[in-house]
Protein backbone atom coordinates (compact mmCIF):
# COMPACT_ATOMS: atom_id res chain seq x y z
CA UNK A 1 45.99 89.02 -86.85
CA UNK A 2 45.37 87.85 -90.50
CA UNK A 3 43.24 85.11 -90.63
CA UNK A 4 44.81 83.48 -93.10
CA UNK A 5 48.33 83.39 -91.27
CA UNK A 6 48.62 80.01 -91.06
CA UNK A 7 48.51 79.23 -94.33
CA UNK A 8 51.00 81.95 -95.32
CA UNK A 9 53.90 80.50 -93.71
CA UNK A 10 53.77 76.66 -93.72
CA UNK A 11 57.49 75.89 -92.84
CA UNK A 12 58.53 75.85 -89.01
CA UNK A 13 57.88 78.74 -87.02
CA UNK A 14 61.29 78.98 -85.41
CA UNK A 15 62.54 80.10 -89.56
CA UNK A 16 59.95 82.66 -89.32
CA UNK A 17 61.34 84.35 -86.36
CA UNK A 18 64.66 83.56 -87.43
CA UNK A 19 63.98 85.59 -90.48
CA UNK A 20 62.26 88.08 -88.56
CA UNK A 21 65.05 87.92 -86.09
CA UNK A 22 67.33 89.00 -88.65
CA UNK A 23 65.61 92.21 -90.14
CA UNK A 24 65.44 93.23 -87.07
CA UNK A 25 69.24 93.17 -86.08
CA UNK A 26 70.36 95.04 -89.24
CA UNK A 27 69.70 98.39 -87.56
CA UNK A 28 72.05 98.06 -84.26
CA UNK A 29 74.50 95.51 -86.65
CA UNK A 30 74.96 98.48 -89.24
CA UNK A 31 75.79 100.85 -86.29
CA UNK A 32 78.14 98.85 -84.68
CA UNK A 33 80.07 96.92 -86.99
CA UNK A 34 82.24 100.29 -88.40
CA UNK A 35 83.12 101.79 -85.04
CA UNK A 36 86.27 100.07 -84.38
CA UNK A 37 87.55 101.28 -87.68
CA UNK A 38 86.42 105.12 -86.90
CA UNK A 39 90.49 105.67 -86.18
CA UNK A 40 91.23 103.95 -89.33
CA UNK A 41 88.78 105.57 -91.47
CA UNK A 42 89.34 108.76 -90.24
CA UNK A 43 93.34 108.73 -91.12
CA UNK A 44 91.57 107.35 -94.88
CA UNK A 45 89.87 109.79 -95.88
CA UNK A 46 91.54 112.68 -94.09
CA UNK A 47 88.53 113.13 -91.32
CA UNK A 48 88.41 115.30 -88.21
CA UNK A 49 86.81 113.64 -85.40
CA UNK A 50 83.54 115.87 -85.74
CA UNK A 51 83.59 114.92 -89.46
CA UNK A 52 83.67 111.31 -87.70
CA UNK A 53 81.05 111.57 -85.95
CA UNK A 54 78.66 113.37 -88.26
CA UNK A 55 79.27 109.26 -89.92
CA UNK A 56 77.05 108.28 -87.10
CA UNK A 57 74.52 111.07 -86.47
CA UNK A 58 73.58 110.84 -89.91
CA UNK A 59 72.92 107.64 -89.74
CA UNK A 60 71.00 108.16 -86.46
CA UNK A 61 68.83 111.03 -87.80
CA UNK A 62 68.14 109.09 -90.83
CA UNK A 63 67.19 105.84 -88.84
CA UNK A 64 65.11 108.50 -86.67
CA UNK A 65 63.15 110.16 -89.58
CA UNK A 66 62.38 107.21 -91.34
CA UNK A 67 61.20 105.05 -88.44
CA UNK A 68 58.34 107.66 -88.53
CA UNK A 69 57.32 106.26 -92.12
CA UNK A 70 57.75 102.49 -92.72
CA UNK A 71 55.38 101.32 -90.57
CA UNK A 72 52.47 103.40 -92.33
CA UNK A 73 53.71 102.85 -95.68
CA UNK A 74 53.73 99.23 -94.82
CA UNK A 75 49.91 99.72 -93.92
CA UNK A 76 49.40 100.82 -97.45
CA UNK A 77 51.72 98.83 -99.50
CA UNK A 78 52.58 95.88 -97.78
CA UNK A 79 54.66 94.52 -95.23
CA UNK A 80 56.63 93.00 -98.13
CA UNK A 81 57.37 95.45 -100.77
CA UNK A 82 58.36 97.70 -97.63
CA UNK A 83 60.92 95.56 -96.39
CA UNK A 84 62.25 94.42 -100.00
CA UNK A 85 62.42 97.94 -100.90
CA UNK A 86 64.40 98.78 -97.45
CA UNK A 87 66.94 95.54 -97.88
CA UNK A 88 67.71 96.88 -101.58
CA UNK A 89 68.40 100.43 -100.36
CA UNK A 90 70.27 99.36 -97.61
CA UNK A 91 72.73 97.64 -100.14
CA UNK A 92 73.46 100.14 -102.31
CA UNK A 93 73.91 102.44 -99.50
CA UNK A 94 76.52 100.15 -98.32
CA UNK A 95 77.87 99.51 -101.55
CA UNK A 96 78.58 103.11 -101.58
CA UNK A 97 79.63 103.38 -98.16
CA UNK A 98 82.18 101.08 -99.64
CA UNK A 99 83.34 103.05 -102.66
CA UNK A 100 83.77 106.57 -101.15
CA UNK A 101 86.45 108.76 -101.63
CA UNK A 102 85.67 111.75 -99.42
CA UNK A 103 84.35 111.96 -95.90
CA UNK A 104 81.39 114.22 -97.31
CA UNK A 105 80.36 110.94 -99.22
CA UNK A 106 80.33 108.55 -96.56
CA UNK A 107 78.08 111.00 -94.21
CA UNK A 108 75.73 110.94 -97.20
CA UNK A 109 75.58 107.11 -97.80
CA UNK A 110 75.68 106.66 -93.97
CA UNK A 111 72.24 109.28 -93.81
CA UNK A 112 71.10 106.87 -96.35
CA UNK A 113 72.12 103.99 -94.61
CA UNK A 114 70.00 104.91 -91.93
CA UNK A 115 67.02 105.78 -93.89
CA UNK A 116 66.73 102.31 -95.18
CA UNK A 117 67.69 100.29 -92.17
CA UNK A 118 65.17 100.65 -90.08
CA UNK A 119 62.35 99.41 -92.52
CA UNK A 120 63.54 95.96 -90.94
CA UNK A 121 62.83 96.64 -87.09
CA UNK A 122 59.32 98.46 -87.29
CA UNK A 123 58.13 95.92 -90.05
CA UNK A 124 59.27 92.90 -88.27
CA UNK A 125 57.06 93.60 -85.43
CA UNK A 126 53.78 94.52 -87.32
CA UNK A 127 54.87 90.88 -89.27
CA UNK A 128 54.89 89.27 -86.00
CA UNK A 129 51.10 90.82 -84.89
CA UNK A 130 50.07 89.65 -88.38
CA UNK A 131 51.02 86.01 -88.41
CA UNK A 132 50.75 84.95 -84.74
CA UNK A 133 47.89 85.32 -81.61
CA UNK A 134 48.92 87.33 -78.68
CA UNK A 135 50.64 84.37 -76.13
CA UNK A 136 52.34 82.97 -79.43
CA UNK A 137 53.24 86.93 -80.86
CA UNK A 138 55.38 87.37 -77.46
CA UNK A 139 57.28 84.02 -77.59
CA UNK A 140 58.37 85.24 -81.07
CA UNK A 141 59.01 88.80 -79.97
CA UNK A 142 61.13 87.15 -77.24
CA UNK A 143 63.10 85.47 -80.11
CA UNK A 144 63.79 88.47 -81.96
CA UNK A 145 64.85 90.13 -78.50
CA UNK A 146 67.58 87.41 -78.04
CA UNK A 147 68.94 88.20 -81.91
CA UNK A 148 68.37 91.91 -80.96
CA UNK A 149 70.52 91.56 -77.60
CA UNK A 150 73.43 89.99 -79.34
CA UNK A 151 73.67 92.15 -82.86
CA UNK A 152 75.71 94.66 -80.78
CA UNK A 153 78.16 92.46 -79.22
CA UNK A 154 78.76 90.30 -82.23
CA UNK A 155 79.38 93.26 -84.54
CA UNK A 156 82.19 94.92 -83.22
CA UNK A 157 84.06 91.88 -83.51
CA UNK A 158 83.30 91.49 -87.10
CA UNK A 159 84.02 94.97 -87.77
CA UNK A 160 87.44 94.73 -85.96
CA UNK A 161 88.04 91.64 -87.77
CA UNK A 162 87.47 93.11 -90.94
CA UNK A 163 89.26 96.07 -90.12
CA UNK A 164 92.50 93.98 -89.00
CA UNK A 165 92.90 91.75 -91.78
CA UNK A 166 91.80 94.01 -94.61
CA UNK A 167 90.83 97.45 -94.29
CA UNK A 168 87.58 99.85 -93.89
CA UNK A 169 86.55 99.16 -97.12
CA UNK A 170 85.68 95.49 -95.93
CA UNK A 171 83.38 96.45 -93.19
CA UNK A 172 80.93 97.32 -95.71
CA UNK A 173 81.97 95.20 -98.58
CA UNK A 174 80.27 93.01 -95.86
CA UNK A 175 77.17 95.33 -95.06
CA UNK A 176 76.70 95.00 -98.97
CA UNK A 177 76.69 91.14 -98.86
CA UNK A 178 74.34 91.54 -95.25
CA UNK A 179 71.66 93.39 -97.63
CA UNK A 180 72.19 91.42 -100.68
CA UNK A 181 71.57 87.98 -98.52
CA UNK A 182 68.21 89.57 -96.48
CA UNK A 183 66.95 90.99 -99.68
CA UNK A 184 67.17 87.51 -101.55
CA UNK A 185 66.26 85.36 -98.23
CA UNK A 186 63.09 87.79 -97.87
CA UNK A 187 61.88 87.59 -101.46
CA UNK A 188 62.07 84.12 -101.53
CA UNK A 189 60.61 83.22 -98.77
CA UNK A 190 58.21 86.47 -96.54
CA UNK A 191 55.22 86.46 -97.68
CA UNK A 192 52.68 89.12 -97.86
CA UNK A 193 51.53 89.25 -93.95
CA UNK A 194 48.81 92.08 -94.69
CA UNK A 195 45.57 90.99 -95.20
CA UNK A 196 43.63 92.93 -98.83
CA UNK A 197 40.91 94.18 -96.23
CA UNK A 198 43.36 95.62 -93.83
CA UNK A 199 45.19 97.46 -96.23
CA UNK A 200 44.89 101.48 -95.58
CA UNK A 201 44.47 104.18 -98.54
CA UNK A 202 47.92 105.91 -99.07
CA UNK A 203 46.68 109.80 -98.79
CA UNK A 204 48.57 112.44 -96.93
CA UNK A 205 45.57 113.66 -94.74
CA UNK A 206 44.27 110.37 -93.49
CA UNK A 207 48.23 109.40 -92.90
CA UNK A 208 48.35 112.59 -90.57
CA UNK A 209 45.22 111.83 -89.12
CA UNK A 210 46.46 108.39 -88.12
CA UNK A 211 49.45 109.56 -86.30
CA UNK A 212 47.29 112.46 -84.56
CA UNK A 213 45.32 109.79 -83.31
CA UNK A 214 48.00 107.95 -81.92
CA UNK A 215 49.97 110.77 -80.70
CA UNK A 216 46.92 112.09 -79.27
CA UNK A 217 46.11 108.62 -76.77
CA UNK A 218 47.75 108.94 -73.40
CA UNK A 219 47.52 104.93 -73.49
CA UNK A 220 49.45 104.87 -76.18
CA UNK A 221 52.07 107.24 -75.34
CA UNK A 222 52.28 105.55 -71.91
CA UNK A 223 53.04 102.32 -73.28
CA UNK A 224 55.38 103.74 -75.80
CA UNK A 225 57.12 105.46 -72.61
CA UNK A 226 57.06 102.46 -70.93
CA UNK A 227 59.16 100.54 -73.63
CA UNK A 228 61.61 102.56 -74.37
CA UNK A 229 62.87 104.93 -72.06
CA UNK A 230 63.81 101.76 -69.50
CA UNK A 231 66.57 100.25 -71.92
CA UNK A 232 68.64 103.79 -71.65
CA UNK A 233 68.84 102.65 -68.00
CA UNK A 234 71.30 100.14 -69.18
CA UNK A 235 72.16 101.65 -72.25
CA UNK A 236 73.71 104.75 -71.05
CA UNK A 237 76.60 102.49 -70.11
CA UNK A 238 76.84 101.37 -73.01
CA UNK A 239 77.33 104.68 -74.43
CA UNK A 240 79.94 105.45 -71.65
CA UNK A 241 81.63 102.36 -71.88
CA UNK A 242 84.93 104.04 -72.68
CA UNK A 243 85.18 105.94 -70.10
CA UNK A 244 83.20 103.67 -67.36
CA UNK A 245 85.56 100.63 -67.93
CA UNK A 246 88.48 102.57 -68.90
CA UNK A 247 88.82 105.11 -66.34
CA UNK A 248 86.42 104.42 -63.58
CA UNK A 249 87.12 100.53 -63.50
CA UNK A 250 90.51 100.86 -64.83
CA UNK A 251 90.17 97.77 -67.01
CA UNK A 252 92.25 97.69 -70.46
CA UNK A 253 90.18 97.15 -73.77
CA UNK A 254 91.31 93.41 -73.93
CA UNK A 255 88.69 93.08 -70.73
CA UNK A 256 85.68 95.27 -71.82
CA UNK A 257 84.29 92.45 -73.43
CA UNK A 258 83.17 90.95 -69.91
CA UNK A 259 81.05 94.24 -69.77
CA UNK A 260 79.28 93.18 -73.13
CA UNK A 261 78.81 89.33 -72.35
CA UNK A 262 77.04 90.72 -68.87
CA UNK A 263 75.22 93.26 -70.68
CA UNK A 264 73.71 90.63 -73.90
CA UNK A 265 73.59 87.65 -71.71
CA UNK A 266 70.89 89.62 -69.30
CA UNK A 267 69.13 90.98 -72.43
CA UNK A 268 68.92 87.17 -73.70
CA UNK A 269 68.44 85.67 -70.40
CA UNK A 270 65.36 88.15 -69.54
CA UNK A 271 64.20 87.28 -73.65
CA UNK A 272 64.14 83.62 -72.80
CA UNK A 273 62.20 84.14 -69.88
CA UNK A 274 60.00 86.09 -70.91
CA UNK A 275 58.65 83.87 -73.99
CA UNK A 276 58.83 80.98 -71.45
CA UNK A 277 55.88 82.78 -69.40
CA UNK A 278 53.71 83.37 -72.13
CA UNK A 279 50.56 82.69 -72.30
CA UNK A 280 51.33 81.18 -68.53
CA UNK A 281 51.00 84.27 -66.60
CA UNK A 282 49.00 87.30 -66.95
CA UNK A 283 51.08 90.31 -69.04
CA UNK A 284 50.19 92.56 -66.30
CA UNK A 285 52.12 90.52 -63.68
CA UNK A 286 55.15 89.85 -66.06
CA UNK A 287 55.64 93.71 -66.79
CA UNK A 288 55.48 94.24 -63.03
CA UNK A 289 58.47 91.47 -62.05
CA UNK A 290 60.33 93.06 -65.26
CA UNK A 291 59.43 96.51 -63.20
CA UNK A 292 60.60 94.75 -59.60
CA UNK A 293 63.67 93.59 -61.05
CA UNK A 294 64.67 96.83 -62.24
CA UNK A 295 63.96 98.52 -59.74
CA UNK A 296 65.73 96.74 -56.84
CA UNK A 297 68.62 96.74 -59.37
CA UNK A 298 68.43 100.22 -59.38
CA UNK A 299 68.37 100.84 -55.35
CA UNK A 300 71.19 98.37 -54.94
CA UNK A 301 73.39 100.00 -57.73
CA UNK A 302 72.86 103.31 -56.23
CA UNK A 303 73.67 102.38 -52.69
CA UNK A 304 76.82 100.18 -53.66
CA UNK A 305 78.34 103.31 -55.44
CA UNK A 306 77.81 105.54 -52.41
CA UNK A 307 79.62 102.78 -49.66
CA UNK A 308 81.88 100.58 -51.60
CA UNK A 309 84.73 100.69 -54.43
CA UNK A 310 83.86 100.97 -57.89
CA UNK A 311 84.53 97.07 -59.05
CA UNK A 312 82.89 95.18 -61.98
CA UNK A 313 82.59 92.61 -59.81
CA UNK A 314 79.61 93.85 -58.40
CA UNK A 315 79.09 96.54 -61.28
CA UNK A 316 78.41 94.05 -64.28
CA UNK A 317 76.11 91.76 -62.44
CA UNK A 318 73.73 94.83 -61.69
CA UNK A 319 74.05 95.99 -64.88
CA UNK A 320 73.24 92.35 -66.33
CA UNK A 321 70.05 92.08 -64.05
CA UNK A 322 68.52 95.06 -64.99
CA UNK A 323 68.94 94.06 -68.81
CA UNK A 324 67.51 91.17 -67.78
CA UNK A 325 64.41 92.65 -65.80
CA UNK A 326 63.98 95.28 -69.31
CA UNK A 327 64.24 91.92 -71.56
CA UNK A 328 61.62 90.36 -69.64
CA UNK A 329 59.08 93.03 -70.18
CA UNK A 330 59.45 94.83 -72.94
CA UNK A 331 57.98 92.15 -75.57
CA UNK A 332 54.52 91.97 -73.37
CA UNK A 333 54.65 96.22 -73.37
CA UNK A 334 55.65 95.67 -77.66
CA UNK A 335 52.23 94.05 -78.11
CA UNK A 336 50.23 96.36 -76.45
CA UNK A 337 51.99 99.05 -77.89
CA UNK A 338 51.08 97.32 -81.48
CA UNK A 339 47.54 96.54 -80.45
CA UNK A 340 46.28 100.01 -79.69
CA UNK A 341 46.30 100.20 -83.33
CA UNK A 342 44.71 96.92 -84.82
CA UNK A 343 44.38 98.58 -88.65
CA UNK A 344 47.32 100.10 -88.26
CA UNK A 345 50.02 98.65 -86.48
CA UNK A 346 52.77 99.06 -88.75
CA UNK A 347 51.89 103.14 -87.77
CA UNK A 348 51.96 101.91 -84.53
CA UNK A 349 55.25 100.01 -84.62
CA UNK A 350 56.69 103.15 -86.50
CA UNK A 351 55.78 105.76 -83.69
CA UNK A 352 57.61 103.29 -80.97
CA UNK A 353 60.62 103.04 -82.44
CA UNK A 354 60.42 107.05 -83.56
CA UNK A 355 60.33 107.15 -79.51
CA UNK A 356 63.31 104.79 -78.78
CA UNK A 357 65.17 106.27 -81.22
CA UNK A 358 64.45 109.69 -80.01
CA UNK A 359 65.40 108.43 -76.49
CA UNK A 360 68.93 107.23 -77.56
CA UNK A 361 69.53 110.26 -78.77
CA UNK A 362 68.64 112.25 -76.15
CA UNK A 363 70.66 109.95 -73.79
CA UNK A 364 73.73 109.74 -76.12
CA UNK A 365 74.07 113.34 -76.88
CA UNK A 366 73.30 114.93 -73.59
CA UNK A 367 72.89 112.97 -70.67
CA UNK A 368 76.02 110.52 -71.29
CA UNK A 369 78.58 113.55 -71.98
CA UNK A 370 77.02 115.32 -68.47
CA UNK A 371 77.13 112.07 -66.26
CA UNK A 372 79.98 110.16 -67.48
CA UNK A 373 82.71 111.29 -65.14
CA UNK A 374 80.90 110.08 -62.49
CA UNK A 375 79.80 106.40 -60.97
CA UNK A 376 77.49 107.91 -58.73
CA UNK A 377 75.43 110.21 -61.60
CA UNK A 378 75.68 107.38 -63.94
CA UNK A 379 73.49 104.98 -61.57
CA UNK A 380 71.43 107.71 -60.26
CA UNK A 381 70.61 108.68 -63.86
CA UNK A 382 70.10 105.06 -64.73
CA UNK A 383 67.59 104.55 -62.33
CA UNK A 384 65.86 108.05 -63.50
CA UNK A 385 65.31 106.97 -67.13
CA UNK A 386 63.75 103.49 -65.08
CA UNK A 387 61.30 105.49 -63.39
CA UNK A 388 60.28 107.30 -66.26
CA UNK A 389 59.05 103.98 -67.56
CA UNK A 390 57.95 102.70 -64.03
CA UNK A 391 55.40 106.12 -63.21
CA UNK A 392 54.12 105.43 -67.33
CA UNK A 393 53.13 101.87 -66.52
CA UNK A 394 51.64 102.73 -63.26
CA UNK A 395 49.79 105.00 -64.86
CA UNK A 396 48.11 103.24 -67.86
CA UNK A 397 48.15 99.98 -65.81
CA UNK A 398 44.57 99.52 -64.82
CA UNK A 399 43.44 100.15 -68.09
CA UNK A 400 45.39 96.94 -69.26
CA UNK A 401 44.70 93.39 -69.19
């Protein structure tokens, strides 16, 4: 923590998080807000629907690659000119997102897109180690949860809104006013979080170094583990959703927003909860009911799909409790995560979201298209990626606090 936090930011500390809250959303917003114009855009610019969807893995490998990088560069220049550097690429990505002609041009400004946008994420949470002590850093990480939780219901909407009353064009007209408004909002008012004597030399060998060291501690990796593969658990519907509301609970895309109000209100629920307990009960014990909670979820989904109709009726309420039981954990597991590197945790922040990210993709690109056609595989492989987080936390557990 810099000791000087609290006289770097003297206005409430709800607009800190807020602020926070908001870099930290433009990742998932950025992803979400275009896809109800994919038809659209494709029948634009003359697309296939490979050339489609190259749109969106170059944006994901560029999110990927880069989440590897702006935490340590933030432990050499600043948390500041990091993330002002990452809101002003981010617009004129947009911007040319906006103006392309060709579908070859929006894969590139999407790649670039993605290389920016994740400067906001992994900086946010080394900002949040910087500026607050460890009961107050997981009430704010809580906050930013919540915001996180509801980016990827509220951008669809806005991108179908958009989409309807303009045209594609619009979606990121609005991205480019998104950037525009962080960049200003952050150089006005973020200050430098860093403190001078925690600042690291910028040289190639020590950077490697840093991330063999991390790379290299099982604790770390655990914890990292422990983060990130859970959410898939609830993500992989996500990624289905299609097909798992459309075919398997036959419901017509006028209802799958019940699926997403389950889905964000357990995330926000489990958020709120867990900054409620800080500091009240130890972080051990609140990982473990996160843990409980997901796993029960788990056994009950499982055995519900072998005896008893597919229904959302008793679909989306599991689905919504293990977001919640992920939401209440994952801010306490964050920290830890961050403090295994106290003189570097922007590094730190970088190589946990290099592992989400990596996650998603895995999930998205293999496991959805193999288990999608099936209720059954989609909770059994749910509760898999669960238990890959549940045997890493009962593995580095007694080494934690």
């Amino acid at each position: 923590m810099n000791p000087q936090a609290s006289q770097l930011w003297r206005a409430p500390r709800w607009a800190l998080s807020i602020l926070l809250a908001a870099l930290a959303t433009v990742g998932p917003f950025s992803i979400d807000t275009y896809l109800p114009a994919f038809a659209g855009i494709a029948r634009a610019l003359n697309a296939t629907p490979v050339e489609m969807q190259q749109t969106l893995s170059g944006y994901l490998l560029g999110f990927a690659v880069m989440n590897l990088f702006h935490g340590a560069l933030s432990d050499s220049f600043g948390r500041r000119p990091v993330v002002l550097t990452g809101m002003a690429v981010f617009t004129l990505a947009s911007m040319g997102c906006a103006l392309s002609g060709s579908i070859g041009q929006l894969v590139f400004w999407r790649t670039v897109q993605g290389l920016s946008a994740g400067a906001g994420v992994v900086v946010s949470r080394a900002i949040i180690r910087d500026m607050f002590p460890p009961s107050e850093a997981q009430r704010v990480m809580s906050q930013v949860t919540i915001f996180f939780g509801l980016a990827p219901a509220i951008a669809p909407m806005v991108g179908g809104f958009l989409f309807a009353h303009a045209d594609w064009h619009a979606i990121f007209w609005f991205l480019v006013l998104v950037g525009a408004a962080l960049f200003i909002a952050n150089w006005r008012l973020l200050p430098e979080t860093l403190h001078a004597d925690h600042k690291q030399p910028f040289h190639v060998g020590d950077l490697m170094r840093g991330y063999r060291s991390l790379v290299g501690s099982r604790r770390f990796v655990l914890l990292a583990l422990a983060s990130g593969i859970p959410f898939n658990g609830m993500f992989l519907y996500v990624l289905a959703a299609p097909v798992f509301l459309g075919e398997h609970l036959h419901l017509a895309p006028t209802q799958f927003f019940w699926f997403f109000l389950f889905s964000i209100g357990g995330i926000m629920g489990g958020a709120f909860l867990s900054g409620r307990l800080a500091g009240r009960i130890k972080p051990r014990h609140q990982i473990r009911r996160g843990f409980v909670i997901m796993t029960v979820t788990s056994i009950v989904n499982i055995v519900c799909n072998l005896t008893l109709p597919t229904s959302p009726y008793w679909a989306f309420p599991l689905i919504s409790a293990f977001a919640f039981g992920w939401a209440l954990m994952v801010p306490v597991v964050t920290l830890m995560v961050l403090d295994q590197a106290p003189d570097r945790r922007g590094m730190a922040s970088s190589l946990q979201a290099c592992v989400g990210s990596a996650a998603n993709g895995l999930v998205a690109g293999l496991l959805v298209p193999l288990v999608m056609h099936s209720t059954l595989s989609l909770a059994l492989t749910s509760g898999g990626l669960m238990c890959i987080g549940l045997v890493a936390w009962l593995w580095v557990k007694r080494e934690v606090g």
